[in-house]
C-alpha atoms as a PDB file:
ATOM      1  CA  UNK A   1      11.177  66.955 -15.753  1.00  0.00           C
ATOM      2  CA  UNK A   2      12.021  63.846 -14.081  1.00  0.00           C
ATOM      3  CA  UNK A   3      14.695  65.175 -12.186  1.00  0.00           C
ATOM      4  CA  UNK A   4      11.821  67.565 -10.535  1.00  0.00           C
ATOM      5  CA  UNK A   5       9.059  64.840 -10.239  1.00  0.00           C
ATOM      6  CA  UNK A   6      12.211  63.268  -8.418  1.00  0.00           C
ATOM      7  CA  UNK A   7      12.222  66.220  -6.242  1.00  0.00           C
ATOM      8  CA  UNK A   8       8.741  66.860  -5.187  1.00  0.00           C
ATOM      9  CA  UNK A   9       8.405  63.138  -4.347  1.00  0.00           C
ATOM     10  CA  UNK A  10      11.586  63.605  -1.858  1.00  0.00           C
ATOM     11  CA  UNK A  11      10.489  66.832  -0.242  1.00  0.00           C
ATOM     12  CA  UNK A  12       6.631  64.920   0.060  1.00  0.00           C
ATOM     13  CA  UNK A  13       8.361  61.930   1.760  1.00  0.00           C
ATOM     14  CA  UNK A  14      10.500  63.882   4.268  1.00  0.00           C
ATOM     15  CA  UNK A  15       7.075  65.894   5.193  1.00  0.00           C
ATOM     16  CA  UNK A  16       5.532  62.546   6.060  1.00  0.00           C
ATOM     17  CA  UNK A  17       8.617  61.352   7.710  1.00  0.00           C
ATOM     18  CA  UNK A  18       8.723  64.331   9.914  1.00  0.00           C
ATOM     19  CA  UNK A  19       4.747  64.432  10.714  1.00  0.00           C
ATOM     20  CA  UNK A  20       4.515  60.673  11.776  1.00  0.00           C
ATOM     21  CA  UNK A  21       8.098  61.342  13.746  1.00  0.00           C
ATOM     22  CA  UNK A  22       6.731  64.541  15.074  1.00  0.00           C
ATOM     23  CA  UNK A  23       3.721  63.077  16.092  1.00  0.00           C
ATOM     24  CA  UNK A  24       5.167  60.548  18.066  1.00  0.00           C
ATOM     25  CA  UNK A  25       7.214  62.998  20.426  1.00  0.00           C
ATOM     26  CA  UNK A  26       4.257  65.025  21.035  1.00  0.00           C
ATOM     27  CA  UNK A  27       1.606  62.521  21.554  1.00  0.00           C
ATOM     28  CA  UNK A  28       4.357  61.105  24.362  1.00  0.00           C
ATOM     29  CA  UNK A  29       4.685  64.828  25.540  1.00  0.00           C
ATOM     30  CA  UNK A  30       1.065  65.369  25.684  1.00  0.00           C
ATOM     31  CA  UNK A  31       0.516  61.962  27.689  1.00  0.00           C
ATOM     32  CA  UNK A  32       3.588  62.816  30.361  1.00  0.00           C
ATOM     33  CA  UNK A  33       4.283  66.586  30.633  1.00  0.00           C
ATOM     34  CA  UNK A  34       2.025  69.427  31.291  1.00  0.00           C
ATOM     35  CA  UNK A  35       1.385  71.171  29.261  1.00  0.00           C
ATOM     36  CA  UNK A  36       2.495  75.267  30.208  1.00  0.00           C
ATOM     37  CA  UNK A  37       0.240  78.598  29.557  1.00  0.00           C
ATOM     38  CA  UNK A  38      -3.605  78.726  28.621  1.00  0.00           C
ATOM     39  CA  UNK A  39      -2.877  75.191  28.510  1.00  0.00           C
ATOM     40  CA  UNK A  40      -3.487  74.061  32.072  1.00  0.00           C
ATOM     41  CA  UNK A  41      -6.632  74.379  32.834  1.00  0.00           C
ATOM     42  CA  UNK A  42      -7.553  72.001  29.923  1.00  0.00           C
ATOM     43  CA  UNK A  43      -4.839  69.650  30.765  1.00  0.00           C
ATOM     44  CA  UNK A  44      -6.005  69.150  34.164  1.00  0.00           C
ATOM     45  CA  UNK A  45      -8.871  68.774  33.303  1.00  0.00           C
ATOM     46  CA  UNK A  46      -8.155  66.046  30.647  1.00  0.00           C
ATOM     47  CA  UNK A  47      -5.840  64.170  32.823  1.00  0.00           C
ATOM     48  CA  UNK A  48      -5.956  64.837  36.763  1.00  0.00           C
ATOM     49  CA  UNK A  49      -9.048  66.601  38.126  1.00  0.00           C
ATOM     50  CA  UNK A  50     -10.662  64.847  40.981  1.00  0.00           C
ATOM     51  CA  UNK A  51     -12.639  67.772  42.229  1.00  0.00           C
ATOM     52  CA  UNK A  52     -15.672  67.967  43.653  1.00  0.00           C
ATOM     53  CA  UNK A  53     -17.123  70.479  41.770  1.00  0.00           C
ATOM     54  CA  UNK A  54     -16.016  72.081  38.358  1.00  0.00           C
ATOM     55  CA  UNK A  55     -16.567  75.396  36.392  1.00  0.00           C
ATOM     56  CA  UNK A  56     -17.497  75.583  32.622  1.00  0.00           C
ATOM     57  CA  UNK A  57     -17.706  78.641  30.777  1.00  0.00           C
ATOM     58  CA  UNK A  58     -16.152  80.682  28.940  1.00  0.00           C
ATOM     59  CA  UNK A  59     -13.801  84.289  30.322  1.00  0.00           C
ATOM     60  CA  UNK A  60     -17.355  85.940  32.029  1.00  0.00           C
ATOM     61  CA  UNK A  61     -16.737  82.163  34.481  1.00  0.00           C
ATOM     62  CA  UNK A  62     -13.072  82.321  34.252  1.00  0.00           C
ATOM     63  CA  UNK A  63     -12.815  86.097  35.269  1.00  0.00           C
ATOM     64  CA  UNK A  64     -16.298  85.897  37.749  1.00  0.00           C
ATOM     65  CA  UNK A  65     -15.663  83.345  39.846  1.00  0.00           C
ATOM     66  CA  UNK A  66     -12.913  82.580  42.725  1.00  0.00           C
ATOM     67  CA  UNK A  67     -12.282  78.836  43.562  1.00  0.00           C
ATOM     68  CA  UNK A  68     -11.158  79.332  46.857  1.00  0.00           C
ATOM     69  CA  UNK A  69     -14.424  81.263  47.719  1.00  0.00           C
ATOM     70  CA  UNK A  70     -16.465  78.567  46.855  1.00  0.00           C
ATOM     71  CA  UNK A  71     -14.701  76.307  48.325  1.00  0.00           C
ATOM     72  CA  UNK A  72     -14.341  77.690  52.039  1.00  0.00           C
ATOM     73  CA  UNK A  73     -18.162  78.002  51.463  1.00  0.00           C
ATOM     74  CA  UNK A  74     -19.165  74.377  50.460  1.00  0.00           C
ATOM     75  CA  UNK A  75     -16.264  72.837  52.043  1.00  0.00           C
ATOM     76  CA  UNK A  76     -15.588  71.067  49.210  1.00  0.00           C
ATOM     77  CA  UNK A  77     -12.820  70.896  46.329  1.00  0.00           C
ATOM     78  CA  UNK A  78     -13.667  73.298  43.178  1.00  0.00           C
ATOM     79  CA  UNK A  79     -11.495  74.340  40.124  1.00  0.00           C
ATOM     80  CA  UNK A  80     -12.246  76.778  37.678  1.00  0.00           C
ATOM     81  CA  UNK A  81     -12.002  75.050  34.455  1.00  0.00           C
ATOM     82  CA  UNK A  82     -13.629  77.710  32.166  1.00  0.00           C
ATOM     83  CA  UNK A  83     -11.689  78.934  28.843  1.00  0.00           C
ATOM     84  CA  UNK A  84     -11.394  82.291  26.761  1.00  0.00           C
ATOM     85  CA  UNK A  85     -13.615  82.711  24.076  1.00  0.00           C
ATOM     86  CA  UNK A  86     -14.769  78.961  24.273  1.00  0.00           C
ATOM     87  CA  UNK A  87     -18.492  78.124  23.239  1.00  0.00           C
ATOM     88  CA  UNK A  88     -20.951  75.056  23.384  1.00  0.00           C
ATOM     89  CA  UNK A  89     -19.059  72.697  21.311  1.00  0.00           C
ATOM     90  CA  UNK A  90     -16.083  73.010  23.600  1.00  0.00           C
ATOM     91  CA  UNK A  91     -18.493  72.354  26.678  1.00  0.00           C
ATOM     92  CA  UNK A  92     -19.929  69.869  25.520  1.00  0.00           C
ATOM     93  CA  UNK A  93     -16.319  68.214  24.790  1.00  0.00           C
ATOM     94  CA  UNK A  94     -14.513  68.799  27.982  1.00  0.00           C
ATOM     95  CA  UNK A  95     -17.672  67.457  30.133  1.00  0.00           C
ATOM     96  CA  UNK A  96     -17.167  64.288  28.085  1.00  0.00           C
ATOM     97  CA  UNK A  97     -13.298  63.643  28.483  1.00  0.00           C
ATOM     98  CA  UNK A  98     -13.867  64.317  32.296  1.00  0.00           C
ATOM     99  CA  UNK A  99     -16.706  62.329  32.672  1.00  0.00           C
ATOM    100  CA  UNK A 100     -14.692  59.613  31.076  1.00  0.00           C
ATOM    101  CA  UNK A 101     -11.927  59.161  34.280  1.00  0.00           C
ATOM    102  CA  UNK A 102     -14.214  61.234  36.496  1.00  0.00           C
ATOM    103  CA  UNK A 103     -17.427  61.637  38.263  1.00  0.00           C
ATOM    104  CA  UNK A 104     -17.523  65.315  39.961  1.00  0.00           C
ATOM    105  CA  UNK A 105     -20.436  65.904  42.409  1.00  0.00           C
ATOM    106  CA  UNK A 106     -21.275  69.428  40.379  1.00  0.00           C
ATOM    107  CA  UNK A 107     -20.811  71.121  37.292  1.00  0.00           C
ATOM    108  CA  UNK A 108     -21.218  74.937  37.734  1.00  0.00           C
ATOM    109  CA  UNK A 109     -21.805  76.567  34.139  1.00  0.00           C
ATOM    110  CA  UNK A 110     -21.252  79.570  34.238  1.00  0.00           C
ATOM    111  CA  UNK A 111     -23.167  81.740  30.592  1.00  0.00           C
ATOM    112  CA  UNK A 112     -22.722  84.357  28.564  1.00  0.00           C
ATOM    113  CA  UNK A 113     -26.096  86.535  27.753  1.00  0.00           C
ATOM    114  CA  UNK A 114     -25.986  85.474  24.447  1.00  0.00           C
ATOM    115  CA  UNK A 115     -25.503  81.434  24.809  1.00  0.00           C
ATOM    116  CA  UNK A 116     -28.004  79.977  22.768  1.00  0.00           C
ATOM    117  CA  UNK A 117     -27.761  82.540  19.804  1.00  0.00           C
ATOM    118  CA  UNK A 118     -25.351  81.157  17.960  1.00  0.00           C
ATOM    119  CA  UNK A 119     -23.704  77.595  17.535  1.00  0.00           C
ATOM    120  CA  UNK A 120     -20.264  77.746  16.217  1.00  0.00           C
ATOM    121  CA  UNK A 121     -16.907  76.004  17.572  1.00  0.00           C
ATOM    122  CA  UNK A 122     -15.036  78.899  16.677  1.00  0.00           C
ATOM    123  CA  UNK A 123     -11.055  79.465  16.620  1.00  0.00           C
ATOM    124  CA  UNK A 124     -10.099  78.636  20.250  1.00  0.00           C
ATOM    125  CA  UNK A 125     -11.821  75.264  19.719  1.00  0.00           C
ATOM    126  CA  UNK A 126      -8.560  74.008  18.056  1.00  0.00           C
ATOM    127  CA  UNK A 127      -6.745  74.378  21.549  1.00  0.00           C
ATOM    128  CA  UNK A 128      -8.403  70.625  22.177  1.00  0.00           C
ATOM    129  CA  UNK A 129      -6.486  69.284  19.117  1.00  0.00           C
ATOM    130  CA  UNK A 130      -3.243  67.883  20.646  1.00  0.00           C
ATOM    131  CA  UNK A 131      -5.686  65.371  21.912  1.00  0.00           C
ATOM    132  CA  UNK A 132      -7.085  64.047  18.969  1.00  0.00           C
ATOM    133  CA  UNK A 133      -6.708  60.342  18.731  1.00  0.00           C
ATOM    134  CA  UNK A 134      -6.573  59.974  22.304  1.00  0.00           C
ATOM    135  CA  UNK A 135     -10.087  58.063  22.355  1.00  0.00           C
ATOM    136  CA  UNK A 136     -12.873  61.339  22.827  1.00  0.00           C
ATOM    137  CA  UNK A 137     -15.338  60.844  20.297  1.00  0.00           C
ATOM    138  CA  UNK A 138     -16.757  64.179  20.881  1.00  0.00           C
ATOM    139  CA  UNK A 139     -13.653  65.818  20.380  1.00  0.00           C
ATOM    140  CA  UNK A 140     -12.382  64.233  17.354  1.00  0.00           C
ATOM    141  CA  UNK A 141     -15.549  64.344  15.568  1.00  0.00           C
ATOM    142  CA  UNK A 142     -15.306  68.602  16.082  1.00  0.00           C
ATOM    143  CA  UNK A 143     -11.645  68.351  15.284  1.00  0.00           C
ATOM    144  CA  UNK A 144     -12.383  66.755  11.929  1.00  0.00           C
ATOM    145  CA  UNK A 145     -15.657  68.840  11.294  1.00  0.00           C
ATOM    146  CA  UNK A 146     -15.408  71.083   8.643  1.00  0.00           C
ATOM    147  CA  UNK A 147     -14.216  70.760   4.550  1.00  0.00           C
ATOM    148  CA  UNK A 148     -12.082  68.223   3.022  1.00  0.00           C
ATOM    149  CA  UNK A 149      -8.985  70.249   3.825  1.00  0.00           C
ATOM    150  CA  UNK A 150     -10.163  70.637   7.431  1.00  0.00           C
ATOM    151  CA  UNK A 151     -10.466  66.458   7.411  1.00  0.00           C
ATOM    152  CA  UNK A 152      -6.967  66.190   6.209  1.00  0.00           C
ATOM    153  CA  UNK A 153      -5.361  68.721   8.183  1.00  0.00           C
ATOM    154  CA  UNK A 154      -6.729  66.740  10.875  1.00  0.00           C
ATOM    155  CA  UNK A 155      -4.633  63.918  10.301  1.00  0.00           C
ATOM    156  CA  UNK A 156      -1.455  65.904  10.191  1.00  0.00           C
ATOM    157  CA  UNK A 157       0.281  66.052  13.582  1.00  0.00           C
ATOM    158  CA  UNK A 158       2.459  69.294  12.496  1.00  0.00           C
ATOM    159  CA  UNK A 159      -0.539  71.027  11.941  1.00  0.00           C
ATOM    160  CA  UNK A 160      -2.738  70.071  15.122  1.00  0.00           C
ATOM    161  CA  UNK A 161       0.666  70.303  17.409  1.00  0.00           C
ATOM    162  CA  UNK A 162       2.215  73.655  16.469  1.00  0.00           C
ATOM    163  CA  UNK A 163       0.376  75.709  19.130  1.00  0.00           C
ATOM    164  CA  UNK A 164       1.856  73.793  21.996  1.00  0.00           C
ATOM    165  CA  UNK A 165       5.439  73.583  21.171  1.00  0.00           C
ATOM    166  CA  UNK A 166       5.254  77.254  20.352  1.00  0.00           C
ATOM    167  CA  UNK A 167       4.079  77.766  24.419  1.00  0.00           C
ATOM    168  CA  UNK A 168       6.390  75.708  25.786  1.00  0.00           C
ATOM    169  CA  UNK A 169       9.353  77.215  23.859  1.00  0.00           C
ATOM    170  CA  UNK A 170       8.157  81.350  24.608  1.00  0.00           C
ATOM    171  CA  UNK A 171       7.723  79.360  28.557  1.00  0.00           C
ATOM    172  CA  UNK A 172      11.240  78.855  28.729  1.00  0.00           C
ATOM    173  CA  UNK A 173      11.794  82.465  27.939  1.00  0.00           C
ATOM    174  CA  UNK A 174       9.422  84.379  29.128  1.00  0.00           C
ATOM    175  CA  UNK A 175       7.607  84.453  32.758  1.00  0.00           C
ATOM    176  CA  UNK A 176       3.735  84.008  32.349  1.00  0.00           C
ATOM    177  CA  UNK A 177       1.160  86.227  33.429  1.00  0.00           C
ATOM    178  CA  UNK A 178      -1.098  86.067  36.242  1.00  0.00           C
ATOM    179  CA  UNK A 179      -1.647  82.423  36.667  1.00  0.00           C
ATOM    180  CA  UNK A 180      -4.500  82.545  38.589  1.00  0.00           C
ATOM    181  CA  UNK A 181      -5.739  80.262  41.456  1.00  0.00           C
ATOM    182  CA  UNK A 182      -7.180  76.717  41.094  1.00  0.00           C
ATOM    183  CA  UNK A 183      -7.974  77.702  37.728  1.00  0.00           C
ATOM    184  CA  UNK A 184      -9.587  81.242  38.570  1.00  0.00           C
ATOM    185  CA  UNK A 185      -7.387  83.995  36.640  1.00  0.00           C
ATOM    186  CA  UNK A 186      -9.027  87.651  37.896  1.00  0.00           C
ATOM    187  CA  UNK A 187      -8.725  90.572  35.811  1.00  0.00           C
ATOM    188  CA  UNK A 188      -7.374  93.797  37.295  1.00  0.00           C
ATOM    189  CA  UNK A 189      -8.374  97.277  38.318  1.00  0.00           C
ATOM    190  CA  UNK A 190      -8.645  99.016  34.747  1.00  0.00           C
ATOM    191  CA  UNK A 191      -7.087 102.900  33.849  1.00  0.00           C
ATOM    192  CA  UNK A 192     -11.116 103.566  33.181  1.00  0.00           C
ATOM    193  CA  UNK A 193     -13.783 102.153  34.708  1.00  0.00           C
ATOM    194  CA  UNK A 194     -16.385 101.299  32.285  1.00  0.00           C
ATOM    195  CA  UNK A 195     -19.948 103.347  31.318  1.00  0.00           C
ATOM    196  CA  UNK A 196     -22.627 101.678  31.162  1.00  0.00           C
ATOM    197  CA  UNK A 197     -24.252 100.756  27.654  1.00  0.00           C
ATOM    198  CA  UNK A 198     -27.677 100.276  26.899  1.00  0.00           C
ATOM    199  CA  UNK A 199     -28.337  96.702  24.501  1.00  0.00           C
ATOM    200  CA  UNK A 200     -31.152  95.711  22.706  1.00  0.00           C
ATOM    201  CA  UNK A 201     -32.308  92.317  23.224  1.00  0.00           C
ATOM    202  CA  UNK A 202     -32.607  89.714  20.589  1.00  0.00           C
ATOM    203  CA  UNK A 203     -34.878  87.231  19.917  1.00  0.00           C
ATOM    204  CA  UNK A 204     -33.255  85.077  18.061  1.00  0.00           C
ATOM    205  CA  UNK A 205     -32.175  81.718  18.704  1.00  0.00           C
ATOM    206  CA  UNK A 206     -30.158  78.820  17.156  1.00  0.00           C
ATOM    207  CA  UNK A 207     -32.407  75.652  17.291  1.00  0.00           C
ATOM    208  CA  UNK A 208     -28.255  74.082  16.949  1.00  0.00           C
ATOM    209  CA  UNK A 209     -27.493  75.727  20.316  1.00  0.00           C
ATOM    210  CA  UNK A 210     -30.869  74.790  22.088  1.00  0.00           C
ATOM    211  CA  UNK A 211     -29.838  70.959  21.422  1.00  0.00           C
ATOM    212  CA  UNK A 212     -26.249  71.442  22.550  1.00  0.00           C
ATOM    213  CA  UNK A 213     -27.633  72.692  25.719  1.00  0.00           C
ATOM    214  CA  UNK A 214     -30.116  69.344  25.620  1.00  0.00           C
ATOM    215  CA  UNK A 215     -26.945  67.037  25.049  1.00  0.00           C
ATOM    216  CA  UNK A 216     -24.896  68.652  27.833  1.00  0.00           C
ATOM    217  CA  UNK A 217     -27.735  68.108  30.449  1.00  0.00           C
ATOM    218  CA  UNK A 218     -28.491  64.653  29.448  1.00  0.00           C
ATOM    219  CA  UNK A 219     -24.513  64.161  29.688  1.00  0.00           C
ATOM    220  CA  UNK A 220     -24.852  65.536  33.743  1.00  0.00           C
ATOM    221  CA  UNK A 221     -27.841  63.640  34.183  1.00  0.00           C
ATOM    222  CA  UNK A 222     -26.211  60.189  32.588  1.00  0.00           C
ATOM    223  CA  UNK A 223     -23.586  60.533  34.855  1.00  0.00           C
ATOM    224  CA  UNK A 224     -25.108  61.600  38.016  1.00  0.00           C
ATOM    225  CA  UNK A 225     -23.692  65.110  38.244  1.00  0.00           C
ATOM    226  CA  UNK A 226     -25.236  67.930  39.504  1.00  0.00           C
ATOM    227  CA  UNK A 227     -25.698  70.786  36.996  1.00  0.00           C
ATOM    228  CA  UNK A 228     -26.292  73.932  38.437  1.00  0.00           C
ATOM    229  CA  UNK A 229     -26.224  77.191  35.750  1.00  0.00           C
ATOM    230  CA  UNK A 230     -25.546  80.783  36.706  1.00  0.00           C
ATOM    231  CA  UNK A 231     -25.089  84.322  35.127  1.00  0.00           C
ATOM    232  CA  UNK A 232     -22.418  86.521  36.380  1.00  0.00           C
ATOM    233  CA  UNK A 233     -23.324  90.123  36.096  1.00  0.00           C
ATOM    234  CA  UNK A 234     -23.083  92.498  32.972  1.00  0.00           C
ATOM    235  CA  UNK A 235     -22.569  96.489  33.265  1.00  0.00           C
ATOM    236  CA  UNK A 236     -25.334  96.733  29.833  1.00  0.00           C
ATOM    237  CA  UNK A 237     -28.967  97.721  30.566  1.00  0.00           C
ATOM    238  CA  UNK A 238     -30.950  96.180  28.230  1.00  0.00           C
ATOM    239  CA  UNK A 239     -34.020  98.071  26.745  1.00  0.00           C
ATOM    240  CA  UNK A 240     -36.906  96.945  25.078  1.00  0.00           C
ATOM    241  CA  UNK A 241     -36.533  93.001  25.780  1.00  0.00           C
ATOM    242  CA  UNK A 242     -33.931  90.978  27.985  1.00  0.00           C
ATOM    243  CA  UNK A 243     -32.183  88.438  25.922  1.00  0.00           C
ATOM    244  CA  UNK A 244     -34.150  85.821  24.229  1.00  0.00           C
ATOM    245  CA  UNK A 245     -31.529  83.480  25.156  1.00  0.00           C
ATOM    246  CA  UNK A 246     -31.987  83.902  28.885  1.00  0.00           C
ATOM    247  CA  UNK A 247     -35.471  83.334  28.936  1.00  0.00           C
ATOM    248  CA  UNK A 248     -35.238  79.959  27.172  1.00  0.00           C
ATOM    249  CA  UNK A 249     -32.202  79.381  29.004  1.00  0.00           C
ATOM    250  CA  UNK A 250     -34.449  79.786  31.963  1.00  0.00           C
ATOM    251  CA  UNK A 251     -37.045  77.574  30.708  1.00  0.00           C
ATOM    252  CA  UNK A 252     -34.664  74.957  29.927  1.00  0.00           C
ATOM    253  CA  UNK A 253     -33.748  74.986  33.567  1.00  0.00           C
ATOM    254  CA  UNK A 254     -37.093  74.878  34.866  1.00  0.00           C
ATOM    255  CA  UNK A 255     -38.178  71.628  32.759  1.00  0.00           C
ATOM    256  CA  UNK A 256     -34.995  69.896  33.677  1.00  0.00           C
ATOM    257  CA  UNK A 257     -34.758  70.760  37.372  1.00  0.00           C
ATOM    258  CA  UNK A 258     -31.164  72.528  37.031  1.00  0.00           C
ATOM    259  CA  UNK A 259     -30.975  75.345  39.684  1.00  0.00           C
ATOM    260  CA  UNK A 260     -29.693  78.812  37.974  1.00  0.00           C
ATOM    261  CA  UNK A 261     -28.608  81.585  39.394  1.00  0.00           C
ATOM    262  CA  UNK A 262     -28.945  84.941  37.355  1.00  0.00           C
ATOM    263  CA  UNK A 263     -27.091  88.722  38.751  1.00  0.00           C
ATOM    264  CA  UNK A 264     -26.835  89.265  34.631  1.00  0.00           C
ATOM    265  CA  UNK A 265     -28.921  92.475  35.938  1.00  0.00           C
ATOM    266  CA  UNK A 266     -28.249  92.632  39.737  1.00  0.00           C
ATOM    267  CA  UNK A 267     -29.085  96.141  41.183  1.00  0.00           C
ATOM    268  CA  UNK A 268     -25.904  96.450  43.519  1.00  0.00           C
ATOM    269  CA  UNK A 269     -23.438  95.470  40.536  1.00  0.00           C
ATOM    270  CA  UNK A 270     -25.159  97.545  38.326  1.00  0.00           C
ATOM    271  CA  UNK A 271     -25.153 100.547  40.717  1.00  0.00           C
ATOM    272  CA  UNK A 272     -21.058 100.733  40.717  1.00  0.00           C
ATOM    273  CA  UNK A 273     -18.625 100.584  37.764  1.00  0.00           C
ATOM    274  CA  UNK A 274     -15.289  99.686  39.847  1.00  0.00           C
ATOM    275  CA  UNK A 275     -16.397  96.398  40.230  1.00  0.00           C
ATOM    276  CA  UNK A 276     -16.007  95.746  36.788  1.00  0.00           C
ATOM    277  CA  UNK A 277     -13.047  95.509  33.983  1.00  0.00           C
ATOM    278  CA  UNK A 278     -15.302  96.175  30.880  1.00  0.00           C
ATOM    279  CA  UNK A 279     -19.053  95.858  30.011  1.00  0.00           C
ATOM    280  CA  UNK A 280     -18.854  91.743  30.275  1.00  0.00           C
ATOM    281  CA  UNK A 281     -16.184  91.318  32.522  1.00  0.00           C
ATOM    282  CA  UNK A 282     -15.948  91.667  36.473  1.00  0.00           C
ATOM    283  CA  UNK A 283     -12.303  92.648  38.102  1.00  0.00           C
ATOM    284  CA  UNK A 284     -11.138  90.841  41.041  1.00  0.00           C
ATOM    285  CA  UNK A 285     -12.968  93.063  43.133  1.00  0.00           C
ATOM    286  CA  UNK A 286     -16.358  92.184  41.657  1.00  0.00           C
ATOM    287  CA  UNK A 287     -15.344  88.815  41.255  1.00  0.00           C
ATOM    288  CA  UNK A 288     -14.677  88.403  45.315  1.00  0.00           C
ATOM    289  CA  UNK A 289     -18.172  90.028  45.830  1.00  0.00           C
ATOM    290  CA  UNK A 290     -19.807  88.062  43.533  1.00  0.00           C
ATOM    291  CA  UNK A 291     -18.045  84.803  44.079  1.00  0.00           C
ATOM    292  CA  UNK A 292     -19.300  85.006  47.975  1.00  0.00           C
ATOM    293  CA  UNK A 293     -22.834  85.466  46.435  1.00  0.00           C
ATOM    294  CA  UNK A 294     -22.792  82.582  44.186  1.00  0.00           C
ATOM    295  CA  UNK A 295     -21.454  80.686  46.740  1.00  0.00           C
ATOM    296  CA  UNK A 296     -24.179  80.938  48.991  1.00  0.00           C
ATOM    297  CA  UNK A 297     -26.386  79.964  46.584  1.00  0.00           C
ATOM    298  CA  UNK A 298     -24.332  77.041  45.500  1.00  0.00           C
ATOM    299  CA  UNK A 299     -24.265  76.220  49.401  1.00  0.00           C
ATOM    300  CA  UNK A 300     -27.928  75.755  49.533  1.00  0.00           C
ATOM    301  CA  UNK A 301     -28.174  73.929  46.451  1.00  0.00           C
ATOM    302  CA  UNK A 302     -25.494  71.481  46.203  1.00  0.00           C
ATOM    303  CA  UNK A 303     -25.472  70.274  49.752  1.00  0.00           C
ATOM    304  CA  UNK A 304     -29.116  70.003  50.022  1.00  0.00           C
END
């Protein structure tokens, strides 16, 4: 019995030996490599952005919207810093660790229909935790959010580093996939363009989501950045009622004085399925059209 008590407290020690150790080489990785994959975009952001304007959103911005576009338009510096499958927690986070070494002239936010229905950080939220510790009070408070076991799993740098050392090791092997263009990544012509779907609108709302939307305007508006909010366009028709979520989203916008741009249900996207991927998603064909749109908009609006 001793002999295993003896055991368990070795194999318990060497853990802890390896997660402090472990810790150490990735918190120096984290602070002087980049770091490879879906990565980047958060990584520049965190650490070397100096852009004049920047994109939030989730993949309807990431897919929609073509730096380069806006830039030749506005004559100004843009990246694309919107993320796959991310939601308002994550927004809210990365606006704070730029904010905290940078002062852009414009956030662009580009939504999702559905926005304010529903407030969760979901799975991709855990991307942000190889920076935990680093001094983002946002970000470690959502890192730590959760159960007990979430608190303490927290702590542990094997668990919040694994997902990084498993990119760079496949990105020594294996050659990446479109990487996309100051951020932008388009998606491509599909086998089948898409039919159109009819949706029912919702009306409900999370009261959770309403105030993250409060907090990441008063963040803008604290800092002197322009916050400018936009729909790219859906291939849905919605019957009955248009998304509760848009119409307060709207409403927000109005009482705060943020400009937003809305195609969710614009006539000429709506008219022809090849400029679109899927229901939710434009290809890089819709996303040129509709990138030269928003940018005259944005041209009007940001320079004014």
């Amino acid at each position: 019995m001793k002999r295993l008590i003896l055991f368990i407290a070795i194999i318990i020690s060497a853990i802890f030996v390896v997660d402090i150790l472990f810790g150490v080489f990735s918190r120096y990785y984290v602070k002087n490599y980049q770091i490879p994959g879906d990565y980047r975009t958060i990584d520049y952001l965190i650490k070397e952005t100096k852009d004049d304007v920047i994109i939030v959103g989730s993949s309807v911005a990431l897919n929609s919207t073509i730096s380069s576009v806006l830039e030749d338009s506005l004559n100004m510096s843009v990246w694309n810093g919107a993320c796959n499958g991310q939601g308002l927690p994550y927004f809210e986070t990365i606006l704070e660790v730029v904010f905290s070494h940078h002062t852009p002239k414009a956030i662009i936010w580009g939504m999702r229909e559905n926005e304010l229905n529903y407030y969760t950080k979901g799975n991709r939220y855990k991307m942000l935790a190889p920076y935990y510790g680093f001094g983002y009070k946002t970000l470690d408070k959502y890192i730590e959010e959760g159960e007990l076991v979430d608190k303490l799993m927290a702590k542990s740098s094997l668990y919040r580093n694994n997902t990084i050392w498993v990119r760079i090791l496949l990105y020594n092997f294996i050659e990446p996939g479109e990487k996309g263009e100051k951020g932008f990544v388009a998606k491509g012509i599909p086998p089948y363009y898409p039919n159109i779907i009819e949706v029912e609108g919702t009306n409900e709302i999370d009261e959770q989501g309403v105030e993250a939307f409060n907090r990441i305007v008063k963040k803008c508006r604290d800092n002197n950045v322009k916050l400018i909010c936009y729909y790219p366009p859906v291939y849905k028709k919605y019957v009955n009622v248009t998304s509760e979520a848009v119409k307060i989203t709207e409403q927000l916008c109005k009482e705060n004085n943020i400009e937003i741009y809305n195609a969710l249900q614009d006539p000429a996207f709506m008219a022809d399925s090849t400029l679109f991927y899927d229901n939710d998603h434009l290809n890089k064909n819709g996303a040129e059209i509709f990138s030269r749109d928003l940018s005259g908009f944005l041209k009007d609006v940001i320079t004014e």
